[in-house]
PDB file of N, CA and C in Angstrom:
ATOM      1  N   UNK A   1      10.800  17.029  13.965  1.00  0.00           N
ATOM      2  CA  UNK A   1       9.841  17.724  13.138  1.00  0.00           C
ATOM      3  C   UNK A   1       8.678  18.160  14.030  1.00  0.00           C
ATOM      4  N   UNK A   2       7.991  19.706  13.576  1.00  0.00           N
ATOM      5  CA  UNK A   2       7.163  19.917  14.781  1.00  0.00           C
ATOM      6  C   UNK A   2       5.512  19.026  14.507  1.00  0.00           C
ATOM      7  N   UNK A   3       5.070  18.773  15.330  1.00  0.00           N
ATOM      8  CA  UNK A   3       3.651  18.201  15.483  1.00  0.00           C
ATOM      9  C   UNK A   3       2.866  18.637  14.210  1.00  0.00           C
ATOM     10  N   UNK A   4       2.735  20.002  13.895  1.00  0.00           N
ATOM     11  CA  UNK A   4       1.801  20.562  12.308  1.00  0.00           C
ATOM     12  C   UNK A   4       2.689  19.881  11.354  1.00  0.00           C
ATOM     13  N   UNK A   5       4.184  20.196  11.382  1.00  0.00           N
ATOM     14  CA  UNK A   5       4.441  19.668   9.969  1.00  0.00           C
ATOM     15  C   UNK A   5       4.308  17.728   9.819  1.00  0.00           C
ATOM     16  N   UNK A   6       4.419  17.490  10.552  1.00  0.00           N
ATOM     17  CA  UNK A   6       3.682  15.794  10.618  1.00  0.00           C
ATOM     18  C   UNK A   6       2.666  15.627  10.287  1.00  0.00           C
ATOM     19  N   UNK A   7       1.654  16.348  10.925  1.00  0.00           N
ATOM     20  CA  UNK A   7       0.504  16.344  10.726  1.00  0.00           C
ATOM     21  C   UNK A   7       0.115  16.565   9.260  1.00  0.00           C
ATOM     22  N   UNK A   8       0.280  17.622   8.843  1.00  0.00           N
ATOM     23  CA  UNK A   8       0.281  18.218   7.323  1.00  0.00           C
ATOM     24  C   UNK A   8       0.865  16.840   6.511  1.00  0.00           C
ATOM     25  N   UNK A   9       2.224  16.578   6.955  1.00  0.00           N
ATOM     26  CA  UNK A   9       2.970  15.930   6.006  1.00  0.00           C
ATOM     27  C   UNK A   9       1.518  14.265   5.981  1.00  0.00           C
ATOM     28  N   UNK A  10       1.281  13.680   7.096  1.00  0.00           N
ATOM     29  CA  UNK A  10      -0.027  12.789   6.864  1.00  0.00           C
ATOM     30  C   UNK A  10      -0.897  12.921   6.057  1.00  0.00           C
ATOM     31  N   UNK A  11      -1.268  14.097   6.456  1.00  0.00           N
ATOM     32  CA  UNK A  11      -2.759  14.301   5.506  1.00  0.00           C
ATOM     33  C   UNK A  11      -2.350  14.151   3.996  1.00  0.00           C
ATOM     34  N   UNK A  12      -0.863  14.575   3.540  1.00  0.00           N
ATOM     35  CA  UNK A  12      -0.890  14.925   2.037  1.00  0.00           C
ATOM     36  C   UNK A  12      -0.583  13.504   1.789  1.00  0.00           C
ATOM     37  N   UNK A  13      -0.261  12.739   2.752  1.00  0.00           N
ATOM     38  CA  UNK A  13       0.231  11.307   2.310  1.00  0.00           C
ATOM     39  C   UNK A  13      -1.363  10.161   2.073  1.00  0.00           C
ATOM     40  N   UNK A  14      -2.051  10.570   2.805  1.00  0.00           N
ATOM     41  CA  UNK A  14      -3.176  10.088   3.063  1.00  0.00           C
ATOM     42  C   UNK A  14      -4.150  10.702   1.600  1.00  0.00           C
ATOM     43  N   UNK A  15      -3.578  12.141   1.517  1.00  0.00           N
ATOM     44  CA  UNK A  15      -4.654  12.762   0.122  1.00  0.00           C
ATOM     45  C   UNK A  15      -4.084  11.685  -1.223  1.00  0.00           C
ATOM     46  N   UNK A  16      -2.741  11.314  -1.206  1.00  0.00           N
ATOM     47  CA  UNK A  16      -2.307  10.905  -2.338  1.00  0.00           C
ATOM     48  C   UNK A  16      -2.488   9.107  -2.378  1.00  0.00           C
ATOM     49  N   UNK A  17      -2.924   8.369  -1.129  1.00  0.00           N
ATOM     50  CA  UNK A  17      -3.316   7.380  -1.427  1.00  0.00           C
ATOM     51  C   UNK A  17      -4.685   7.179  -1.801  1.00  0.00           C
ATOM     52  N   UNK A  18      -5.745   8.166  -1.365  1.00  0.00           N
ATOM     53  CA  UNK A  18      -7.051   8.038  -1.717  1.00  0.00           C
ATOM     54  C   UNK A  18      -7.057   8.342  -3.119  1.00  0.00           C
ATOM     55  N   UNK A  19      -6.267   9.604  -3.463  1.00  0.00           N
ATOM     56  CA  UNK A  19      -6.591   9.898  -4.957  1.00  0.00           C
ATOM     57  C   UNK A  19      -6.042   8.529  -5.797  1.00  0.00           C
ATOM     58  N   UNK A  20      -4.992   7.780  -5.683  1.00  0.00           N
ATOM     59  CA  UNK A  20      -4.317   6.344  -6.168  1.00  0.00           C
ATOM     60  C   UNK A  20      -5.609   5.254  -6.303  1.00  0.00           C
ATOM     61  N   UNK A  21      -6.652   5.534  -4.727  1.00  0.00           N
ATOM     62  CA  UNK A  21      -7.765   4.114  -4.961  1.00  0.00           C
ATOM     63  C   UNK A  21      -8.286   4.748  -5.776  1.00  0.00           C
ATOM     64  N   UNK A  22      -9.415   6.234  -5.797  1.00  0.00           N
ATOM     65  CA  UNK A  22      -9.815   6.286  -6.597  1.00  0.00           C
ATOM     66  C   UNK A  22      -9.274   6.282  -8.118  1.00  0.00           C
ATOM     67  N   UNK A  23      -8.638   6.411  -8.503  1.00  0.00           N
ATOM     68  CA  UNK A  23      -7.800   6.030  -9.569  1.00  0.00           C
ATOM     69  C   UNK A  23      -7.626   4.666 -10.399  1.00  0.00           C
ATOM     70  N   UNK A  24      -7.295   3.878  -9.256  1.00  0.00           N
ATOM     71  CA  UNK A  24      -7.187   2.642  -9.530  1.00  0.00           C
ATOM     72  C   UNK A  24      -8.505   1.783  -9.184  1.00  0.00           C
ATOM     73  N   UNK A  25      -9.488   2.599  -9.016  1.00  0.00           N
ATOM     74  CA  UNK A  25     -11.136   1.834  -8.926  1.00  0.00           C
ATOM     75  C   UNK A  25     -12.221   2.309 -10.039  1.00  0.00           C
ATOM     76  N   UNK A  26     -11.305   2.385 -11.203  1.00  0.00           N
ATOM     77  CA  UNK A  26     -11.415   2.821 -12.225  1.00  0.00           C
ATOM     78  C   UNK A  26     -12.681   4.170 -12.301  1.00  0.00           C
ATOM     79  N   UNK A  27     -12.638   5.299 -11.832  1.00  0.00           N
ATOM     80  CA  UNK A  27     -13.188   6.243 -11.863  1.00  0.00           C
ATOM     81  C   UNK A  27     -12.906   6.903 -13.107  1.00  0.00           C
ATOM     82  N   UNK A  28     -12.739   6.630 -13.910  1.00  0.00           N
ATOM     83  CA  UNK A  28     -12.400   7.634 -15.338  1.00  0.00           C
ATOM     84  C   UNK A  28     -13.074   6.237 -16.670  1.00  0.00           C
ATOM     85  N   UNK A  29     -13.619   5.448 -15.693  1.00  0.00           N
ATOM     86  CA  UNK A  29     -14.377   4.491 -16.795  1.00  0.00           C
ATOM     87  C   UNK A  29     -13.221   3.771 -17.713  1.00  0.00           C
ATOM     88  N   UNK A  30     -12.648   3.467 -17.481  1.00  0.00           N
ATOM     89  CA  UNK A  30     -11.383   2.601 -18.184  1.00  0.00           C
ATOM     90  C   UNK A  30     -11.208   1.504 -17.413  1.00  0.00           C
ATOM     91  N   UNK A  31     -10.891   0.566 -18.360  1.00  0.00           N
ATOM     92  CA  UNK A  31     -10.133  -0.687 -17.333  1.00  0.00           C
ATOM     93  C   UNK A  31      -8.994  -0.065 -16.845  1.00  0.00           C
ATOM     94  N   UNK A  32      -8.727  -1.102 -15.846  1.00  0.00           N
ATOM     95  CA  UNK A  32      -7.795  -0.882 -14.872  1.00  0.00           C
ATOM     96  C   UNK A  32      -6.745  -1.940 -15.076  1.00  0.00           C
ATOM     97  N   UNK A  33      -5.154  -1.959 -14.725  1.00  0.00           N
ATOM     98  CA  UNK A  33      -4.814  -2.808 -14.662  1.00  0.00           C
ATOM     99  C   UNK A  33      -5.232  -3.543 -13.082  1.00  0.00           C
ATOM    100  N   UNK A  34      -4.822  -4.915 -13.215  1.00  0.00           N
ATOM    101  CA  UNK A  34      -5.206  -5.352 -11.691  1.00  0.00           C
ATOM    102  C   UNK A  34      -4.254  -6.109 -12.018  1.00  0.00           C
ATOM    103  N   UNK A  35      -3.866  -6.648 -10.208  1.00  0.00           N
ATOM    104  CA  UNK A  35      -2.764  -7.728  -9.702  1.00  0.00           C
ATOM    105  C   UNK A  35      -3.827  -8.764  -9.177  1.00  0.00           C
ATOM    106  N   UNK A  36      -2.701  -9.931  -9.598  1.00  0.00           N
ATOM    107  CA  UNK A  36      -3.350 -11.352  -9.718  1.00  0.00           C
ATOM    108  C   UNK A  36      -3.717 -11.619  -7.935  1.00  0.00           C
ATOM    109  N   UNK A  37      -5.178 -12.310  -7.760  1.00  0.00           N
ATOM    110  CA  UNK A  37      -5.203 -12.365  -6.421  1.00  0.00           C
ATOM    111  C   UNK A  37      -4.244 -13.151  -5.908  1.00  0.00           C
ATOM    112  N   UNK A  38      -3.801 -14.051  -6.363  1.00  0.00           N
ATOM    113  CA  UNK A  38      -2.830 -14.750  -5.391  1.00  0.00           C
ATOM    114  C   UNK A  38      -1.727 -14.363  -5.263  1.00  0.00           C
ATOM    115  N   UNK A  39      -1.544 -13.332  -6.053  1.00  0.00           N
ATOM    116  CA  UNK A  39       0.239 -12.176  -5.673  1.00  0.00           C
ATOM    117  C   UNK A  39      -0.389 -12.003  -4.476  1.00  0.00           C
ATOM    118  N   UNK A  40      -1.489 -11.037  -4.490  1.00  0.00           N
ATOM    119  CA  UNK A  40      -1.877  -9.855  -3.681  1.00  0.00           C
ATOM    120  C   UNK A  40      -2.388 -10.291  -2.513  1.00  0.00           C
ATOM    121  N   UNK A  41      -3.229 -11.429  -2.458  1.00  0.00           N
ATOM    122  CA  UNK A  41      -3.288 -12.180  -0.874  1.00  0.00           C
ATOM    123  C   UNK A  41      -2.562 -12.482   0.146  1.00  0.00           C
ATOM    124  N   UNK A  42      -1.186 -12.823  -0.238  1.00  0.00           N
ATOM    125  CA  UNK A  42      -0.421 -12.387   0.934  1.00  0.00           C
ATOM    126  C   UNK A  42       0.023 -11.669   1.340  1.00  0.00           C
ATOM    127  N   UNK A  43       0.130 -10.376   0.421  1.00  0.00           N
ATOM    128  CA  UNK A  43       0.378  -8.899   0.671  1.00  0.00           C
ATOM    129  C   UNK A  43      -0.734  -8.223   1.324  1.00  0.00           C
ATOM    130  N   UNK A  44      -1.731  -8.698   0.997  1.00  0.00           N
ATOM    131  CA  UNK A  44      -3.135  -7.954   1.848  1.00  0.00           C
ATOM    132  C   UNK A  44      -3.442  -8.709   2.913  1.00  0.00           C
ATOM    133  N   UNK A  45      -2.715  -9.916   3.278  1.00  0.00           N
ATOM    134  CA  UNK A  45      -2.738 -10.407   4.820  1.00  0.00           C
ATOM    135  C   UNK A  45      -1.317  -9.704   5.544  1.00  0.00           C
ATOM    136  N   UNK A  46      -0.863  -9.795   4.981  1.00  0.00           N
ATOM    137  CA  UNK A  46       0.618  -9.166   5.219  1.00  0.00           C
ATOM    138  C   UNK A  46       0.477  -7.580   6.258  1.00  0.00           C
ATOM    139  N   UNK A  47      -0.411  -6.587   5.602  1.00  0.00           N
ATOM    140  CA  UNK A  47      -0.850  -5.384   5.231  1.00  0.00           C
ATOM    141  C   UNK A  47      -1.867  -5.308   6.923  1.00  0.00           C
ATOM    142  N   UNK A  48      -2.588  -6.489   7.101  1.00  0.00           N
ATOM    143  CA  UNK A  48      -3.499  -6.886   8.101  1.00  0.00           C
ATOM    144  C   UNK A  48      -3.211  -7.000   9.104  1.00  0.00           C
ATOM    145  N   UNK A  49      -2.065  -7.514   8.920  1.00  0.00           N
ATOM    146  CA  UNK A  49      -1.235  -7.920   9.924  1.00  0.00           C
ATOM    147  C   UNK A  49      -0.800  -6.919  10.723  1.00  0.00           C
ATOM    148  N   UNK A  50      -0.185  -5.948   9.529  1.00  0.00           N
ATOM    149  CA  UNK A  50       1.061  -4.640   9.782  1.00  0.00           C
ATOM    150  C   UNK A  50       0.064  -4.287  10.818  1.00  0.00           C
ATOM    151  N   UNK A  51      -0.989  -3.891  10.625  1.00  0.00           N
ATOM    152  CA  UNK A  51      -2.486  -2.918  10.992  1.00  0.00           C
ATOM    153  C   UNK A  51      -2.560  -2.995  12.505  1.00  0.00           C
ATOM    154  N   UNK A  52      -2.503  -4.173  12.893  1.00  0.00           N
ATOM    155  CA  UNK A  52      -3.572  -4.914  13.766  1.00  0.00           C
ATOM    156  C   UNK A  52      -2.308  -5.168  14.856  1.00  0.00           C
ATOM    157  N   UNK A  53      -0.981  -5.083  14.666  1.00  0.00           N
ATOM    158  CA  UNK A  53       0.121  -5.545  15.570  1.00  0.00           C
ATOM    159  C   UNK A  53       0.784  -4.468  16.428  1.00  0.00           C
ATOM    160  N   UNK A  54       1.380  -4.729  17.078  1.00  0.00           N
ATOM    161  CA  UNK A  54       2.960  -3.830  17.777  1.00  0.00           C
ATOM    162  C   UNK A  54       3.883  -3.422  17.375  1.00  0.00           C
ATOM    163  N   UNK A  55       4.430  -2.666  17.989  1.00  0.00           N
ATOM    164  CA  UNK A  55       5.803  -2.126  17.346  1.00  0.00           C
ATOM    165  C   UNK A  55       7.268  -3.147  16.841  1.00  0.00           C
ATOM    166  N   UNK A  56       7.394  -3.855  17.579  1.00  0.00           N
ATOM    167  CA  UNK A  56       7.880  -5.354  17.186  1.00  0.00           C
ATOM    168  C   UNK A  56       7.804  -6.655  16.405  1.00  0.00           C
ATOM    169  N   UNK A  57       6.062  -6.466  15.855  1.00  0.00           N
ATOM    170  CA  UNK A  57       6.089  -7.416  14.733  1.00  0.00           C
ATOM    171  C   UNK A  57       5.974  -6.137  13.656  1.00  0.00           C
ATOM    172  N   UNK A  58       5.502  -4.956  13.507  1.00  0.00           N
ATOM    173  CA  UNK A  58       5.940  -4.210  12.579  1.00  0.00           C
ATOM    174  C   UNK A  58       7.631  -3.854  12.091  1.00  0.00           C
ATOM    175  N   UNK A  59       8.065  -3.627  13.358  1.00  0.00           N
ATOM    176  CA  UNK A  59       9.566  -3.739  12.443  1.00  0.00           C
ATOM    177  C   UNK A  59       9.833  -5.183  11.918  1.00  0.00           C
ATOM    178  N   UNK A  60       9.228  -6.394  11.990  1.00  0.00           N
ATOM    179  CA  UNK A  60       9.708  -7.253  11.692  1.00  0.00           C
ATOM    180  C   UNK A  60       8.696  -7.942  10.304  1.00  0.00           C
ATOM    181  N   UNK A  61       7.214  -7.108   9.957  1.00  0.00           N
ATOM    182  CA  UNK A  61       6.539  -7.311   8.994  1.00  0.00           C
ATOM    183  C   UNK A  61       6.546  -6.221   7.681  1.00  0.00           C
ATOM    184  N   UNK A  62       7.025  -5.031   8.333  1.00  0.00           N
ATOM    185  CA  UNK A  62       7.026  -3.836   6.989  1.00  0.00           C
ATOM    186  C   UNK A  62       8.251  -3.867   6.397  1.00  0.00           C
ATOM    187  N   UNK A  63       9.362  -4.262   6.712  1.00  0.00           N
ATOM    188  CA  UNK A  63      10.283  -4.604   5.720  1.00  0.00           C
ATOM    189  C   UNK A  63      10.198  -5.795   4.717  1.00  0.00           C
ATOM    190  N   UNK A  64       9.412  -6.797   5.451  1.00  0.00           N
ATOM    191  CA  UNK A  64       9.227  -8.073   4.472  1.00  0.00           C
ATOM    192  C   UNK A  64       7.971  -7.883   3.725  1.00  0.00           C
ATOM    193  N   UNK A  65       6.913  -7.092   4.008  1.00  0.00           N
ATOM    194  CA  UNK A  65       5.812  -6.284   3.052  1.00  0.00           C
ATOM    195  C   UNK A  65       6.589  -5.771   1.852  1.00  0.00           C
ATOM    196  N   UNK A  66       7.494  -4.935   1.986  1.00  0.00           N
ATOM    197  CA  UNK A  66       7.938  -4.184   1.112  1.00  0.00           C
ATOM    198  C   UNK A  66       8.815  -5.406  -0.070  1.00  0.00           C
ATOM    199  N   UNK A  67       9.773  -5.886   0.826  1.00  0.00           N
ATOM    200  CA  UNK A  67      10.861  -7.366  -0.105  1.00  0.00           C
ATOM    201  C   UNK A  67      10.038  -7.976  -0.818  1.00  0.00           C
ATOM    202  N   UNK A  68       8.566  -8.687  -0.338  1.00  0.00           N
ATOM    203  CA  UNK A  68       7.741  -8.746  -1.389  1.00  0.00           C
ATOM    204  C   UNK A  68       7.566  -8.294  -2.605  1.00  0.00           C
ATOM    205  N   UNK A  69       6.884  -7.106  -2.270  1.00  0.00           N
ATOM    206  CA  UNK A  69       6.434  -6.331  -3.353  1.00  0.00           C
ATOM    207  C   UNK A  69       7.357  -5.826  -3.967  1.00  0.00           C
ATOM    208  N   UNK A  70       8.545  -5.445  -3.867  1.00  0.00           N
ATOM    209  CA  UNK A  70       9.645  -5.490  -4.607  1.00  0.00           C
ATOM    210  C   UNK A  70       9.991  -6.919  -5.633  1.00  0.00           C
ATOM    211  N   UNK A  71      10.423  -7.925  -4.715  1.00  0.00           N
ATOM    212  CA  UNK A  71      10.004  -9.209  -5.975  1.00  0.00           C
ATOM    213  C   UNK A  71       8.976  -9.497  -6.908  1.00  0.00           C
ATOM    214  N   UNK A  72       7.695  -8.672  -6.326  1.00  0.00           N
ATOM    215  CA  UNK A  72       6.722  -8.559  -7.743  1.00  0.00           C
ATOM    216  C   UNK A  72       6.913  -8.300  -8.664  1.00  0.00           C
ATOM    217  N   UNK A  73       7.356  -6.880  -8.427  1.00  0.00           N
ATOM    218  CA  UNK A  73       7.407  -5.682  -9.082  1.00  0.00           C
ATOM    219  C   UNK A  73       8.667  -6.404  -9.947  1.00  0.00           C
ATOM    220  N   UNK A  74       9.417  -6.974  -9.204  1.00  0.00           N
ATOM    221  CA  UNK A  74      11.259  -7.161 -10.135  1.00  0.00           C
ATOM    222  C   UNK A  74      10.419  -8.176 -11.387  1.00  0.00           C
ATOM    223  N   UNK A  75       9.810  -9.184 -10.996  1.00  0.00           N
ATOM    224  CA  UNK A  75       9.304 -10.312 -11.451  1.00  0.00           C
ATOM    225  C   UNK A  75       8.343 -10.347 -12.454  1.00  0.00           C
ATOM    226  N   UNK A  76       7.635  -8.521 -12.889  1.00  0.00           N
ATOM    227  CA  UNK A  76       7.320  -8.608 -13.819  1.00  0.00           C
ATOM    228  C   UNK A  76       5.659  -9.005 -13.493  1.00  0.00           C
ATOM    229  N   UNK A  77       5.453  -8.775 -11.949  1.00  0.00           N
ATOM    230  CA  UNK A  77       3.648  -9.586 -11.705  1.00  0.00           C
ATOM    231  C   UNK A  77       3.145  -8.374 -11.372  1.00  0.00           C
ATOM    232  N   UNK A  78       3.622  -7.215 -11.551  1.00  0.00           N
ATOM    233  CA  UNK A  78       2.724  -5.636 -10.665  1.00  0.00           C
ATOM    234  C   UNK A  78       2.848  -4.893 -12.203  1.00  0.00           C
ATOM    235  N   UNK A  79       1.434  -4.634 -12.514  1.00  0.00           N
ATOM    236  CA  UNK A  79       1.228  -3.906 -13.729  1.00  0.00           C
ATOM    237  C   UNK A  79       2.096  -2.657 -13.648  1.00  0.00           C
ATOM    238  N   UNK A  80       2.446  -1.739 -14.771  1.00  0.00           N
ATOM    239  CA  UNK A  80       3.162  -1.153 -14.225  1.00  0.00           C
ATOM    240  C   UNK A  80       2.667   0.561 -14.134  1.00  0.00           C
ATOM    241  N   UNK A  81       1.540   0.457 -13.930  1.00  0.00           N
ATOM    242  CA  UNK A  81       0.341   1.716 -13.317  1.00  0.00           C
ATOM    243  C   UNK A  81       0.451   1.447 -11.962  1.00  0.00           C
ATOM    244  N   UNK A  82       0.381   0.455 -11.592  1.00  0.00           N
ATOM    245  CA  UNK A  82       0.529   0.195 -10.032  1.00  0.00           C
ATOM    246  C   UNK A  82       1.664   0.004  -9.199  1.00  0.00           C
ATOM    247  N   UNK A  83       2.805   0.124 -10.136  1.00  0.00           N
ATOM    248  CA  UNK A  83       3.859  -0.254  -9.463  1.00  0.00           C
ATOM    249  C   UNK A  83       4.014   1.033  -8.434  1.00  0.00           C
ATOM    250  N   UNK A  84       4.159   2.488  -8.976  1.00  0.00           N
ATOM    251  CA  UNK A  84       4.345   3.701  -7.827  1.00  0.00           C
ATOM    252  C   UNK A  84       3.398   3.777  -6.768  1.00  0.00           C
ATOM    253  N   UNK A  85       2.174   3.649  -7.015  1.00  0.00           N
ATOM    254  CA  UNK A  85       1.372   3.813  -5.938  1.00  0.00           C
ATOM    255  C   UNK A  85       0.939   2.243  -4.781  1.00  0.00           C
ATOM    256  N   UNK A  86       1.811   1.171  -5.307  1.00  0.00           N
ATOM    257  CA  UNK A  86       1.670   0.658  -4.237  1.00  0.00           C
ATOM    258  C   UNK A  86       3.182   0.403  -3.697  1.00  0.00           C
ATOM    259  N   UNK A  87       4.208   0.932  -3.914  1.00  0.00           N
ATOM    260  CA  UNK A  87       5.503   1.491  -3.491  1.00  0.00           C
ATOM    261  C   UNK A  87       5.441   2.274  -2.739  1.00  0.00           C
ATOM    262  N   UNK A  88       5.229   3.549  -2.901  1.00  0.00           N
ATOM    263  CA  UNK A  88       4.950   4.407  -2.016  1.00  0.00           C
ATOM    264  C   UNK A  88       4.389   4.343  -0.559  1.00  0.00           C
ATOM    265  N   UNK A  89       2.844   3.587  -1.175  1.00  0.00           N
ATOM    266  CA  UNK A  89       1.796   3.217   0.065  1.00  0.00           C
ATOM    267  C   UNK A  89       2.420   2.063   1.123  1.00  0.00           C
ATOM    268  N   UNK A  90       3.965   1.305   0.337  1.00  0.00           N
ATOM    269  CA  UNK A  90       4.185   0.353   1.033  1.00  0.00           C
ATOM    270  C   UNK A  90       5.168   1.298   1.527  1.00  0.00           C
ATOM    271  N   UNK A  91       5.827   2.460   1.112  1.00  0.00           N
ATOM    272  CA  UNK A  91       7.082   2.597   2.065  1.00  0.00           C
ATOM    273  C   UNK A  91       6.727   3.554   3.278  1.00  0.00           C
ATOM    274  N   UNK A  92       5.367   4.401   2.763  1.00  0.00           N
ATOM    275  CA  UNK A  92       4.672   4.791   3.653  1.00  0.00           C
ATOM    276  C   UNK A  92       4.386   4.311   5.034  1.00  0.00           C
ATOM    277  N   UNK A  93       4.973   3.452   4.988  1.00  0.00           N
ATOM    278  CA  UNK A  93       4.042   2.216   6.316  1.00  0.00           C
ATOM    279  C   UNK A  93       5.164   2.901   7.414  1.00  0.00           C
ATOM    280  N   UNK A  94       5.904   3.076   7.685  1.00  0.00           N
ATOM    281  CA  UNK A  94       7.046   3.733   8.631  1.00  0.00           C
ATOM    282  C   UNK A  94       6.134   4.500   9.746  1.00  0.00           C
ATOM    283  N   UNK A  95       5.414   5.882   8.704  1.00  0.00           N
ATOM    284  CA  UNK A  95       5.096   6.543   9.426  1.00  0.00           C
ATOM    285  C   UNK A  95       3.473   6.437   9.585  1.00  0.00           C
ATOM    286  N   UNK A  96       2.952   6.184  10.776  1.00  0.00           N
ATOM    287  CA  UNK A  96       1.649   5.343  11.291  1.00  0.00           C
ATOM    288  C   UNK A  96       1.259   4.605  10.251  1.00  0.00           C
ATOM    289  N   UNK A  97       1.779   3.204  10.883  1.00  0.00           N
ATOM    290  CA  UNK A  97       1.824   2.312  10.187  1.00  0.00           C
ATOM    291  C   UNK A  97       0.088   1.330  10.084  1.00  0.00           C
ATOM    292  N   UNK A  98      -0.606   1.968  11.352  1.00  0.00           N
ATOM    293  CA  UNK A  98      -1.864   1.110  11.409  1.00  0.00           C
ATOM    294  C   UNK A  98      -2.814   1.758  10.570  1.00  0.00           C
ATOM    295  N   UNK A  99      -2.942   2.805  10.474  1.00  0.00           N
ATOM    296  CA  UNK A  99      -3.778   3.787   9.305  1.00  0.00           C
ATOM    297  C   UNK A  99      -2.904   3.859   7.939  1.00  0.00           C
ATOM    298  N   UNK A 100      -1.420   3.384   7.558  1.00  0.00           N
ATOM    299  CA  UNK A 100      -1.448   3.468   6.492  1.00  0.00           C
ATOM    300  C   UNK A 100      -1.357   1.692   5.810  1.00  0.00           C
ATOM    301  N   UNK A 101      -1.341   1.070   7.047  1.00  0.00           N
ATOM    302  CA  UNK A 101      -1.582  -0.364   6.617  1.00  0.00           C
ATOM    303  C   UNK A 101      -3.000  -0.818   5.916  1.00  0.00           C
ATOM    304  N   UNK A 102      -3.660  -0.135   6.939  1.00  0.00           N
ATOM    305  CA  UNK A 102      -5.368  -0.382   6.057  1.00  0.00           C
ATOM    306  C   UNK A 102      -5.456   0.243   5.438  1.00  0.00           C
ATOM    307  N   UNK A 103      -4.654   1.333   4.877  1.00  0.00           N
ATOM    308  CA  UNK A 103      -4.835   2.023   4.007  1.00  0.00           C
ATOM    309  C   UNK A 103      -4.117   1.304   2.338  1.00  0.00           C
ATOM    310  N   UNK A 104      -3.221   0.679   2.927  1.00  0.00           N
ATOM    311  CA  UNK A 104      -2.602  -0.428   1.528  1.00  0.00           C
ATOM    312  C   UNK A 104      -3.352  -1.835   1.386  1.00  0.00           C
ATOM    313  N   UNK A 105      -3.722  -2.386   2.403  1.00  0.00           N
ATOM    314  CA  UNK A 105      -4.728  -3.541   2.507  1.00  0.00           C
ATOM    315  C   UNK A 105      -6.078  -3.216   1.399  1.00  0.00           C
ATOM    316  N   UNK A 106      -6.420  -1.912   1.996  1.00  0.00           N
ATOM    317  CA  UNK A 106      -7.578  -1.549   0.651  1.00  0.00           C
ATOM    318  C   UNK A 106      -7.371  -1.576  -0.424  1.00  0.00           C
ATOM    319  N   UNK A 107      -6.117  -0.886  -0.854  1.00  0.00           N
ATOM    320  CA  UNK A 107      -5.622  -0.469  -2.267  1.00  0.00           C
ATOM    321  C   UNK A 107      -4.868  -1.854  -2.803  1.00  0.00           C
ATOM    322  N   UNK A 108      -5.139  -2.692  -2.125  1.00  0.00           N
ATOM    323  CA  UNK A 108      -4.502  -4.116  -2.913  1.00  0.00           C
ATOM    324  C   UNK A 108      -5.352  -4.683  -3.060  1.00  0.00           C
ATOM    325  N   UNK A 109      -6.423  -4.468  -2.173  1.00  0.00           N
ATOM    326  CA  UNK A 109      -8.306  -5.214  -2.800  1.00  0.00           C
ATOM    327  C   UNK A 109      -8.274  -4.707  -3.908  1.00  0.00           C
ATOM    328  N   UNK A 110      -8.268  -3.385  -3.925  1.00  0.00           N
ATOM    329  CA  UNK A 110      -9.147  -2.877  -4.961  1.00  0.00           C
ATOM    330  C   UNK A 110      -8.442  -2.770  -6.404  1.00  0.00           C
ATOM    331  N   UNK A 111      -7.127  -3.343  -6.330  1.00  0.00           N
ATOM    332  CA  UNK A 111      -6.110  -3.587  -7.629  1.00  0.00           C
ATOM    333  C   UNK A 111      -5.947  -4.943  -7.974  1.00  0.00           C
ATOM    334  N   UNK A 112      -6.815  -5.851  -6.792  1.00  0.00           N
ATOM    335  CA  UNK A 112      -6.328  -7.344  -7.336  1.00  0.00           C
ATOM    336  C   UNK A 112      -7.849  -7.992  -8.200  1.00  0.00           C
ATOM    337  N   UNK A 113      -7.674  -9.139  -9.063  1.00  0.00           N
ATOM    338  CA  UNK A 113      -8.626 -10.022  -9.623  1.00  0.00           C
ATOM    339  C   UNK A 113      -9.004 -11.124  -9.206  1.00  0.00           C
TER     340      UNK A 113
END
């Protein structure tokens, strides 16, 4: 893929997680659903992790980020407003994984209680 369409393809990935926080940081004056902090604490260390590491503990932390949050989600603990946008933001992690890791680390602050 050439360098612009990556580029492009980021930014729209990046436009659609900001519009998700703001969303989910209740900007329309509504409650929000939120995830329980202790789901979401190890997913937002998890997320910290992804951020902050190598290419080697990322292939070996963004698949088990995701198996997580998939067992949430199966399990009935991820409201289900939040289930797409923190799916996405988690499968997102592939492509630059350190800007879209802090970029899910936030969005699990800002969805948990």
């Amino acid at each position: 893929m050439p360098a612009a369409c990556r580029r492009v393809s980021q930014l729209a990935c990046l436009t659609a997680c900001s519009a998700a926080v703001l969303l989910l940081a209740g900007c329309g004056g509504k409650s929000t659903p939120k995830l329980d902090r202790a789901d979401a604490a190890p997913l937002i260390a998890l997320a910290h992790q992804i951020a902050h590491e190598g290419s080697g503990g990322r292939a070996r932390d963004i698949p088990k980020l995701q198996r997580r949050l998939i067992a949430l989600i199966n399990s009935g603990r991820v409201p289900g407003a939040l289930q797409e946008p923190l799916s996405s933001a988690a499968n997102a992690l592939a492509v630059n994984p350190s800007r879209r890791a802090r970029a899910l680390e936030e969005l699990l602050r800002m969805s948990s209680r």
